[in-house]
Protein backbone atom coordinates (compact mmCIF):
# COMPACT_ATOMS: atom_id res chain seq x y z
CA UNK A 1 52.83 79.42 111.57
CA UNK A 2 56.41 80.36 112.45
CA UNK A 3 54.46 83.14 114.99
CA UNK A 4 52.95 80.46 116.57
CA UNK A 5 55.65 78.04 117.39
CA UNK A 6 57.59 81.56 118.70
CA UNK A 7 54.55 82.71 120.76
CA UNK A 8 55.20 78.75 121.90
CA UNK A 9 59.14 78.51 122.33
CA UNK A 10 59.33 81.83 124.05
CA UNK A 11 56.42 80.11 126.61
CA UNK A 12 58.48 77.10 127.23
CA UNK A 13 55.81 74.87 125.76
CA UNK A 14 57.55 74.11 122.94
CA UNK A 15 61.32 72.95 121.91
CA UNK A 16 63.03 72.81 118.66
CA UNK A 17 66.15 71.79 117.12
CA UNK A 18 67.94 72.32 113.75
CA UNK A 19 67.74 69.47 111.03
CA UNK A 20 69.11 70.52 108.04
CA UNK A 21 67.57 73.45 106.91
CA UNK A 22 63.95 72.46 108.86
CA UNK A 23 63.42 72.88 112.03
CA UNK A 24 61.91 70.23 114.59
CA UNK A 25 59.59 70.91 117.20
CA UNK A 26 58.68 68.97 119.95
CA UNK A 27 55.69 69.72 122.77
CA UNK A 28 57.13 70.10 126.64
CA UNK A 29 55.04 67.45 128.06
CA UNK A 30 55.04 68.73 131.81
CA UNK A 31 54.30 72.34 130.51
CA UNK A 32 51.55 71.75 128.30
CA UNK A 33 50.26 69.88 131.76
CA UNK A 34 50.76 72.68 133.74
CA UNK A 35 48.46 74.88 130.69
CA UNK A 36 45.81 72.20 131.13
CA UNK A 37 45.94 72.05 134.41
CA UNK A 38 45.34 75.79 135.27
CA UNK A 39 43.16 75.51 132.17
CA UNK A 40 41.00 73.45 133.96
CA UNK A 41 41.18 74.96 137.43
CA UNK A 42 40.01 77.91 135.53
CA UNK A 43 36.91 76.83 133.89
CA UNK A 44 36.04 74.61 137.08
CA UNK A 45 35.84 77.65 139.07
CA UNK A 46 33.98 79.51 136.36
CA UNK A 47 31.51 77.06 135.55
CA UNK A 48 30.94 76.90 139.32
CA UNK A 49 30.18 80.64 139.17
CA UNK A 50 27.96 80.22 136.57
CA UNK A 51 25.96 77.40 138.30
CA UNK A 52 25.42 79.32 141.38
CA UNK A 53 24.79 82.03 139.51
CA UNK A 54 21.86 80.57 137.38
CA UNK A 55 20.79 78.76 140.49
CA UNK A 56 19.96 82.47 142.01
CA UNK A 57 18.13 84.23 138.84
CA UNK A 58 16.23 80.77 138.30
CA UNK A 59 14.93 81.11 142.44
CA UNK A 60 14.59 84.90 142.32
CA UNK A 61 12.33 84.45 139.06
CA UNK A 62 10.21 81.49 140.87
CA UNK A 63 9.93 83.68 143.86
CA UNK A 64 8.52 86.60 141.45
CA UNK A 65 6.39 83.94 139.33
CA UNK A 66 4.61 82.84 143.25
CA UNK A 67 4.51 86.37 143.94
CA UNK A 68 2.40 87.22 140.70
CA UNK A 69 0.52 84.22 141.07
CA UNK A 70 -0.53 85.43 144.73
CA UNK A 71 -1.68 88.76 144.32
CA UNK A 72 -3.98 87.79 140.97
CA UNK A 73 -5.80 85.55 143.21
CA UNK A 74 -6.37 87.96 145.99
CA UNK A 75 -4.15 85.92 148.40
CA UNK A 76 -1.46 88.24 148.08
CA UNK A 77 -2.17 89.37 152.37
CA UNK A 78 -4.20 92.09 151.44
């Protein structure tokens, strides 16, 4: 745990202070924004991606379906 709150002090998303022989930490509000923020700017854009990307295979597999469906029925411009 005491890797953690490092990995989280040396990020500046963390503080702490000394209380006896404990130590109390507190969560940088406006950093942990900033996280989320570019958190979510990331996974926007990726999910965005993904969309148009699914959007393309799902056409390109109708097209072939249409395609298939053409030539078995001897419409395929033959």
């Amino acid at each position: 745990m005491s890797q953690h709150l490092r990995v989280l002090k040396e990020a500046g998303l963390v503080s702490d202070q000394a209380a006896g022989n404990r130590r109390m930490y507190g969560v940088d509000v406006e950093a942990m924004a900033s996280v989320r923020d570019y958190a979510q700017s990331f996974w926007s854009a990726a999910l965005s991606r993904y969309g148009r990307a699914a959007a393309k295979a799902s056409a390109a597999k109708a097209a072939l379906e249409t395609e298939g469906d053409e030539s078995s029925t001897g419409e395929g411009g033959r």
